[in-house]
PDB file of N, CA and C in Angstrom:
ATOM      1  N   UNK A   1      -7.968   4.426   1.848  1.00  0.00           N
ATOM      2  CA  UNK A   1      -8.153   3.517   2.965  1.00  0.00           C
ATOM      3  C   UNK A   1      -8.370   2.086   2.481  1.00  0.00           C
ATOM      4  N   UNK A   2      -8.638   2.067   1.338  1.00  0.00           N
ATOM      5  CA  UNK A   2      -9.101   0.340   1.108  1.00  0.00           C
ATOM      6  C   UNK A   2      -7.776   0.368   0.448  1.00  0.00           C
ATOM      7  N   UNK A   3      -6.666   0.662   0.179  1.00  0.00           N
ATOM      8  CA  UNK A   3      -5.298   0.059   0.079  1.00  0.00           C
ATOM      9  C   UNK A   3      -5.037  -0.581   1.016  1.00  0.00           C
ATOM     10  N   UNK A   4      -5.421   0.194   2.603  1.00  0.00           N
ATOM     11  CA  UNK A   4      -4.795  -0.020   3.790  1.00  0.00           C
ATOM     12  C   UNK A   4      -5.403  -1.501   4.061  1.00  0.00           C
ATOM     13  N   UNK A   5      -6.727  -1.648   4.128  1.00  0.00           N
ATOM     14  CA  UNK A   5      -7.571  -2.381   4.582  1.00  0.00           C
ATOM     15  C   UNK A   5      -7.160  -3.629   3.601  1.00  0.00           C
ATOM     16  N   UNK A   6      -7.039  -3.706   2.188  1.00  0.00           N
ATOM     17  CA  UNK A   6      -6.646  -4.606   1.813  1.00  0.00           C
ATOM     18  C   UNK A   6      -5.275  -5.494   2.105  1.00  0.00           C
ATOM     19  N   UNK A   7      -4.221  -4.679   2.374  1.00  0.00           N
ATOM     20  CA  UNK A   7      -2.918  -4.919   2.822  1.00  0.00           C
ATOM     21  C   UNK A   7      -2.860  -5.468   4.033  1.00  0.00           C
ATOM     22  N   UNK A   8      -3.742  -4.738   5.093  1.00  0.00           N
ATOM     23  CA  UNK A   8      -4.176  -5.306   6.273  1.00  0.00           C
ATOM     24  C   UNK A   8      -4.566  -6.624   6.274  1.00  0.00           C
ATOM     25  N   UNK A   9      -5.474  -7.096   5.732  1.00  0.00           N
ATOM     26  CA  UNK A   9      -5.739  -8.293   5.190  1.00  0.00           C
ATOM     27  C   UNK A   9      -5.074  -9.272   5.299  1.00  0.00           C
ATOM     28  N   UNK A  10      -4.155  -9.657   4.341  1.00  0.00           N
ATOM     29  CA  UNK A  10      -3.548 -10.066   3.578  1.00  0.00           C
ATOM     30  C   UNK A  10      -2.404 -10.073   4.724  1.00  0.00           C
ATOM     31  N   UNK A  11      -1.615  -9.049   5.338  1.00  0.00           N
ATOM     32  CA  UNK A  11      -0.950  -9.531   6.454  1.00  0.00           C
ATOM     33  C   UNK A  11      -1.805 -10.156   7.685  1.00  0.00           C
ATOM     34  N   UNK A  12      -2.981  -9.838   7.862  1.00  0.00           N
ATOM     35  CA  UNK A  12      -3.037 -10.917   9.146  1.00  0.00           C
ATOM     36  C   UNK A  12      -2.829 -12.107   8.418  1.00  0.00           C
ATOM     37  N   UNK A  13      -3.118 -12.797   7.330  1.00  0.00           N
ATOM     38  CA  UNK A  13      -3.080 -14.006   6.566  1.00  0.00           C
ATOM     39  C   UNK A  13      -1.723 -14.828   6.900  1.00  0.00           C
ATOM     40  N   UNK A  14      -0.502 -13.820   6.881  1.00  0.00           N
ATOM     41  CA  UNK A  14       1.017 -13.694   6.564  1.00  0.00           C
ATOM     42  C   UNK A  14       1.341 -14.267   8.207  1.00  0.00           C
ATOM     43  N   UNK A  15       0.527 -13.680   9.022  1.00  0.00           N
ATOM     44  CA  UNK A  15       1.163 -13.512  10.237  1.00  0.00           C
ATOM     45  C   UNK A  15       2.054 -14.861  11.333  1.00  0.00           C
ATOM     46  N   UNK A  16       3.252 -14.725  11.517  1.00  0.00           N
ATOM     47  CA  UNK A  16       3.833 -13.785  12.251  1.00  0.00           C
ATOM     48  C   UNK A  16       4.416 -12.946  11.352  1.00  0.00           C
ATOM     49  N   UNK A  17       4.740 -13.160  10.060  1.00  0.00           N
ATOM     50  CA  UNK A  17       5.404 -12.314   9.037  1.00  0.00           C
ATOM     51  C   UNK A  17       4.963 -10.742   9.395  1.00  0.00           C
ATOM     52  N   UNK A  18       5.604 -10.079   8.651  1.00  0.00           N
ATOM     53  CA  UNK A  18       4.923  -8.380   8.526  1.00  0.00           C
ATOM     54  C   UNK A  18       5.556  -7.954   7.240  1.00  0.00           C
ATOM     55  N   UNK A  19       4.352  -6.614   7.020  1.00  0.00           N
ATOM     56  CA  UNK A  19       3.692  -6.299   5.344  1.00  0.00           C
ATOM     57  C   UNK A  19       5.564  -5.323   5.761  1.00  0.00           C
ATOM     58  N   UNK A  20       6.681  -5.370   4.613  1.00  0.00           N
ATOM     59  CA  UNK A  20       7.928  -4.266   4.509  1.00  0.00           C
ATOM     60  C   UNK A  20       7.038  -3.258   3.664  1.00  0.00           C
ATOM     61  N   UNK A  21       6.489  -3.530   2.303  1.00  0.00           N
ATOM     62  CA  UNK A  21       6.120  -2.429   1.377  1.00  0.00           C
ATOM     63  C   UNK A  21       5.122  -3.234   0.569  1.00  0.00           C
ATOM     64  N   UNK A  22       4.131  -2.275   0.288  1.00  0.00           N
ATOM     65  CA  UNK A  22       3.259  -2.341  -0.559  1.00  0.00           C
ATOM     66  C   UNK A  22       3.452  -1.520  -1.771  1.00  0.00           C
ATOM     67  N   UNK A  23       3.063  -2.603  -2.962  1.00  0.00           N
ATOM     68  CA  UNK A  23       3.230  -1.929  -4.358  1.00  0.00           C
ATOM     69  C   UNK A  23       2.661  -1.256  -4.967  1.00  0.00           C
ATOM     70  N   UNK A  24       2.137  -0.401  -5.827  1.00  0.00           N
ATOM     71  CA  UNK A  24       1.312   0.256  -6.284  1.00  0.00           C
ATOM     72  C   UNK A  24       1.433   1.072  -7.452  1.00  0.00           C
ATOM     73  N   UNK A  25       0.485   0.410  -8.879  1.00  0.00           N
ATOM     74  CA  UNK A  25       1.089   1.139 -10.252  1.00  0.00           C
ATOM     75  C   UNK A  25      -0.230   2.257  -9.988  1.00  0.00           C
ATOM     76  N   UNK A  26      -0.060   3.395 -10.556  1.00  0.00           N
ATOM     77  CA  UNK A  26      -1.280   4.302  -9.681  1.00  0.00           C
ATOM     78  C   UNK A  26      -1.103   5.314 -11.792  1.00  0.00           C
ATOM     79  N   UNK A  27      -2.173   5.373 -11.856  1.00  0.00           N
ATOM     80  CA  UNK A  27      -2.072   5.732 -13.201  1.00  0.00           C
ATOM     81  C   UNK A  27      -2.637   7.323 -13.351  1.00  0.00           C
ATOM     82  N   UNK A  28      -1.835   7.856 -14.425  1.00  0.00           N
ATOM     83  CA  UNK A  28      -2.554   9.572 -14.291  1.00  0.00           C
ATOM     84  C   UNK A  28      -3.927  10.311 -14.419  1.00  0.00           C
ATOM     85  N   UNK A  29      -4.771   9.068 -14.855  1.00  0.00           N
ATOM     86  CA  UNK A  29      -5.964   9.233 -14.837  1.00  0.00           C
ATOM     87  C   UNK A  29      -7.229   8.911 -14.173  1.00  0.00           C
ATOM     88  N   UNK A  30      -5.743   8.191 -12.972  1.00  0.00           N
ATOM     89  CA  UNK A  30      -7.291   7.190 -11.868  1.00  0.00           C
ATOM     90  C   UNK A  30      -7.759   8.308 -10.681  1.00  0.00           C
ATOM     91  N   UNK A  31      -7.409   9.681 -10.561  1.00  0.00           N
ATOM     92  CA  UNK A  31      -7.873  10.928  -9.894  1.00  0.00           C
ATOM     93  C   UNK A  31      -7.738  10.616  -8.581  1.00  0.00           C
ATOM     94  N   UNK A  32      -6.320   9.783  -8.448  1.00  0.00           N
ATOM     95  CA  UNK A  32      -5.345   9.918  -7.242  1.00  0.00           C
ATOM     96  C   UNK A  32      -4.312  11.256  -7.519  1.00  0.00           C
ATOM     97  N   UNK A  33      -3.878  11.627  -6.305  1.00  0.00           N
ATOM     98  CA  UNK A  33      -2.793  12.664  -7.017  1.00  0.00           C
ATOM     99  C   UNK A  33      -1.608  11.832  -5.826  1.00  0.00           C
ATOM    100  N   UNK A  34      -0.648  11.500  -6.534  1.00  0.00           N
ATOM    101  CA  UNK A  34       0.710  10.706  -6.072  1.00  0.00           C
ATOM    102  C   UNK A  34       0.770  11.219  -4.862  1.00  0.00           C
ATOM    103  N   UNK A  35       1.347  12.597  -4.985  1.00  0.00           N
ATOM    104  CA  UNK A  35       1.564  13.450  -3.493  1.00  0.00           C
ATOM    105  C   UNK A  35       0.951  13.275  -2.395  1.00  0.00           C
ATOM    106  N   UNK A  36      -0.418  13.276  -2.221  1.00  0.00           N
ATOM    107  CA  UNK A  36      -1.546  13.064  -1.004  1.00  0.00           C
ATOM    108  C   UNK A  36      -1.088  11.687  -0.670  1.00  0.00           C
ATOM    109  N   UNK A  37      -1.205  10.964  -1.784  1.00  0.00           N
ATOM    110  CA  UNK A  37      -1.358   9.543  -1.582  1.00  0.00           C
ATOM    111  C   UNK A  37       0.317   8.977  -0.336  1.00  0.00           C
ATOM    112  N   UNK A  38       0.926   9.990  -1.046  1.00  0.00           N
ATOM    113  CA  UNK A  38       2.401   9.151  -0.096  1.00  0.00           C
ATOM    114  C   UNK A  38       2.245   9.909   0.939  1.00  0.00           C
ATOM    115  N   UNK A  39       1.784  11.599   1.175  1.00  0.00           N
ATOM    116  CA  UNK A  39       1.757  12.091   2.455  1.00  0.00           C
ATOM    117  C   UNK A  39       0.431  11.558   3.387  1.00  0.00           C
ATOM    118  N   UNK A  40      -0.082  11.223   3.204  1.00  0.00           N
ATOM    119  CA  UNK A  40      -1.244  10.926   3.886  1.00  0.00           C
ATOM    120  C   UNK A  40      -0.895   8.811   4.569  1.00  0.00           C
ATOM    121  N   UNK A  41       0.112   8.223   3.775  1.00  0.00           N
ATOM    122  CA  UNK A  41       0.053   6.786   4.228  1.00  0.00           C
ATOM    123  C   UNK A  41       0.531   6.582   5.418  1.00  0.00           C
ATOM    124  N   UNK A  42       1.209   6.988   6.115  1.00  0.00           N
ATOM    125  CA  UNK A  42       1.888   6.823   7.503  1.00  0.00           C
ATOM    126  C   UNK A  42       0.550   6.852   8.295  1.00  0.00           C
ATOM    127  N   UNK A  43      -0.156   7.860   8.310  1.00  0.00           N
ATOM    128  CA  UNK A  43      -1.199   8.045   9.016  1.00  0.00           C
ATOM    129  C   UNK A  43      -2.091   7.484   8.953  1.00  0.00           C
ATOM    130  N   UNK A  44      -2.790   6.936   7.395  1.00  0.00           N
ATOM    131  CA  UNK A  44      -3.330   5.874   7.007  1.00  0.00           C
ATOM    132  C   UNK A  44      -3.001   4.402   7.742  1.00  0.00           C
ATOM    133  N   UNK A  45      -2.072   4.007   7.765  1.00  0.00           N
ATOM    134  CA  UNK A  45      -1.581   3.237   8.575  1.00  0.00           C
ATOM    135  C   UNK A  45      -1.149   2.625   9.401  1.00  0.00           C
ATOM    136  N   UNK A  46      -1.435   3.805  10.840  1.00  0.00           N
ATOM    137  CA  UNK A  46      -1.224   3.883  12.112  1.00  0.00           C
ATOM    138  C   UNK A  46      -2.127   3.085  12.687  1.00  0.00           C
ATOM    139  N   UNK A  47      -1.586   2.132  13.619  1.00  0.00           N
ATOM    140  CA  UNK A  47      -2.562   1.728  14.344  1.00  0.00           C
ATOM    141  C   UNK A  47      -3.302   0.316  13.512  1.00  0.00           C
ATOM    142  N   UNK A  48      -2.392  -0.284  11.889  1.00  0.00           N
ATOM    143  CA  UNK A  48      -3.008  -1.052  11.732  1.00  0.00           C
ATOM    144  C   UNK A  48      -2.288  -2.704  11.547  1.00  0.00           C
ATOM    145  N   UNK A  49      -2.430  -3.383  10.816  1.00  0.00           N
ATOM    146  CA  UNK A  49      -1.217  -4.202  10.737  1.00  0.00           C
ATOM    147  C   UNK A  49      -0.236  -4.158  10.555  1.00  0.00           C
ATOM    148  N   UNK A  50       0.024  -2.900   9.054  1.00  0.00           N
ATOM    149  CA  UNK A  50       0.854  -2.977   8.200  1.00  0.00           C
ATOM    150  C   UNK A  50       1.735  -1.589   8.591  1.00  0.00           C
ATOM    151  N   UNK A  51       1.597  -0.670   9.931  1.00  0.00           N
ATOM    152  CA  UNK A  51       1.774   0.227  10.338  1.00  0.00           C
ATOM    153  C   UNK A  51       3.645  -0.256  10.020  1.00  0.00           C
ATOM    154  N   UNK A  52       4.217   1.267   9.509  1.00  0.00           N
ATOM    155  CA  UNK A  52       5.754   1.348   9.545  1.00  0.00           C
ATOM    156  C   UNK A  52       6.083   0.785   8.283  1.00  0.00           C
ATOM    157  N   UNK A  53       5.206  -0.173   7.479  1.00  0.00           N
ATOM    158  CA  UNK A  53       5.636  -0.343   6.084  1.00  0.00           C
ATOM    159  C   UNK A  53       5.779   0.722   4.709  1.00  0.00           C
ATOM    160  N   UNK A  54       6.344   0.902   4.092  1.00  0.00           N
ATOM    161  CA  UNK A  54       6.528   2.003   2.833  1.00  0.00           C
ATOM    162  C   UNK A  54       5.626   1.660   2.029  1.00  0.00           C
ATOM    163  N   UNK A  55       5.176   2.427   0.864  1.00  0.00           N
ATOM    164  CA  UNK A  55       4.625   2.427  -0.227  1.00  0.00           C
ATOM    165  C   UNK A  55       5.357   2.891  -1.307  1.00  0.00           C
ATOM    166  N   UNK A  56       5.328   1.897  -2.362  1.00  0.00           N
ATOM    167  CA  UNK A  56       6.251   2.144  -3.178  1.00  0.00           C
ATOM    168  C   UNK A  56       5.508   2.453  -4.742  1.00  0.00           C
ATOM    169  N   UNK A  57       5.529   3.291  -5.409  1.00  0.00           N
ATOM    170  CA  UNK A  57       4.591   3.464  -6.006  1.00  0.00           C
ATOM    171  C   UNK A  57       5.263   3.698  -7.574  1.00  0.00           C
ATOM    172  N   UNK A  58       4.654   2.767  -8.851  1.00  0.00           N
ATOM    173  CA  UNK A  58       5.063   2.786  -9.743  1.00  0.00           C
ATOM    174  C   UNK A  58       4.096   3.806 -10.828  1.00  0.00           C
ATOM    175  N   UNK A  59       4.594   4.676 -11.411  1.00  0.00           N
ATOM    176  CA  UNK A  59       3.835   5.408 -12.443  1.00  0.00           C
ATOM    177  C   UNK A  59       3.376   5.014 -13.703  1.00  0.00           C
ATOM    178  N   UNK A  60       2.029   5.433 -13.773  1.00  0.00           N
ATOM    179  CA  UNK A  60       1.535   4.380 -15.266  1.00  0.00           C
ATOM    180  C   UNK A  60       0.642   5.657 -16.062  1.00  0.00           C
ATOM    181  N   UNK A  61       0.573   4.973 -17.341  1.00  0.00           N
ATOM    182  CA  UNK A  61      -0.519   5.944 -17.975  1.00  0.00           C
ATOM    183  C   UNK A  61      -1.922   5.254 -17.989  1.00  0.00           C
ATOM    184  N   UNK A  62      -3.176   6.049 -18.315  1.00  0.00           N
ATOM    185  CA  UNK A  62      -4.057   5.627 -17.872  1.00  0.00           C
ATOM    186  C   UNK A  62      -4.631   5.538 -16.391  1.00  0.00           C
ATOM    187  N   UNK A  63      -5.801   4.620 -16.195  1.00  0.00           N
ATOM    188  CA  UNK A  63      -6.620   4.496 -14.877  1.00  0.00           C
ATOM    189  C   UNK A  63      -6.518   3.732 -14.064  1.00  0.00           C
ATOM    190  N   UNK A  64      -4.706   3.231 -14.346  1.00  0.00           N
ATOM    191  CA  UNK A  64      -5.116   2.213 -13.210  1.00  0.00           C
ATOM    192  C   UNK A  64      -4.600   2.898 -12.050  1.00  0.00           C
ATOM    193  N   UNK A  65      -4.689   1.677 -10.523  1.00  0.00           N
ATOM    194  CA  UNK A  65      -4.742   2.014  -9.339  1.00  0.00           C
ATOM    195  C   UNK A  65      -5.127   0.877  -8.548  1.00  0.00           C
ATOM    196  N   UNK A  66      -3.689  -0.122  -8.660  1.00  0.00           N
ATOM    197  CA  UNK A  66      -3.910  -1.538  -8.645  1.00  0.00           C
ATOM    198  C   UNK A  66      -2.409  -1.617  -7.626  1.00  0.00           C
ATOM    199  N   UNK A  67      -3.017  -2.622  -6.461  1.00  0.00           N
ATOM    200  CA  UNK A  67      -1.985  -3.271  -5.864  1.00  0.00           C
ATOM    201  C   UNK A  67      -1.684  -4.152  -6.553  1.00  0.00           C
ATOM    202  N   UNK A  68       0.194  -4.174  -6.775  1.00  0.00           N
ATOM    203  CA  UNK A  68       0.515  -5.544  -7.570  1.00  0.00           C
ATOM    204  C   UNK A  68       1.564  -6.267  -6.885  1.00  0.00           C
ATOM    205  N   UNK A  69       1.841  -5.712  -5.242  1.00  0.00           N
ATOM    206  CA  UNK A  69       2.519  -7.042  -4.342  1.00  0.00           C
ATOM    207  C   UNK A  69       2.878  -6.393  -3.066  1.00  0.00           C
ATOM    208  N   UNK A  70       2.546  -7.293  -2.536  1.00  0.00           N
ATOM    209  CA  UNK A  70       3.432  -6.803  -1.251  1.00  0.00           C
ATOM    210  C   UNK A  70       4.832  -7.819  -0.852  1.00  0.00           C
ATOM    211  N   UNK A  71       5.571  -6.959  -0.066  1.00  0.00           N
ATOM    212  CA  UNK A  71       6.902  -7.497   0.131  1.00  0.00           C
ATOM    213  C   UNK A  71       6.351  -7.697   1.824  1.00  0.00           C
ATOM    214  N   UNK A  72       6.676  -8.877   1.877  1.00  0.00           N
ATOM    215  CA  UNK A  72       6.747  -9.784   3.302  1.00  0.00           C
ATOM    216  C   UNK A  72       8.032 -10.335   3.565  1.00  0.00           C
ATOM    217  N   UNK A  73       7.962  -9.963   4.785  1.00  0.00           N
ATOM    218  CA  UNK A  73       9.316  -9.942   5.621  1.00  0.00           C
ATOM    219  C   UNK A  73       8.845 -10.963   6.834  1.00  0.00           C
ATOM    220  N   UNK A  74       9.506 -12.214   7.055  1.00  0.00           N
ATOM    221  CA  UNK A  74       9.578 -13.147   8.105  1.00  0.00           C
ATOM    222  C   UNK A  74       9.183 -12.897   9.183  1.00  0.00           C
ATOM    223  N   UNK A  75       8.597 -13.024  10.170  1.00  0.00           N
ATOM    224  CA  UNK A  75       8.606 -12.504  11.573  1.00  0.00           C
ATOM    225  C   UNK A  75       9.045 -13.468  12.592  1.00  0.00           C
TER     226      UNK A  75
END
């Protein structure tokens, strides 16, 4: 949820723009498991700014679990 909330953010900032995709290097040791994380975001995201945007998620070794951009689209 604080992906969401951060992204949220950051698009009202943007606004009229809107959040297309959020980035995310998510590492094998930060005790996310990839799977949850992409099935669970739609729903995560309902109802908030960034609702209908993708998550795009890059694989790393180690702990991280770091937003590193979002893609903004004009509004």
């Amino acid at each position: 949820m604080s992906i969401v909330e951060l992204a949220s953010e950051e698009a009202e900032r943007h606004k009229p723009a809107r959040v297309d995709a959020v980035h995310l290097k998510l590492g094998t040791l930060s005790g996310v498991v990839k799977d949850a994380l992409l099935f669970s975001w739609d729903l995560a995201c309902a109802e908030t700014p960034i609702a209908g945007c993708r998550l795009a998620i890059e694989d790393a070794d180690g702990r991280e679990l770091e937003v590193t951009a979002l893609e903004i689209e004009d509004g």
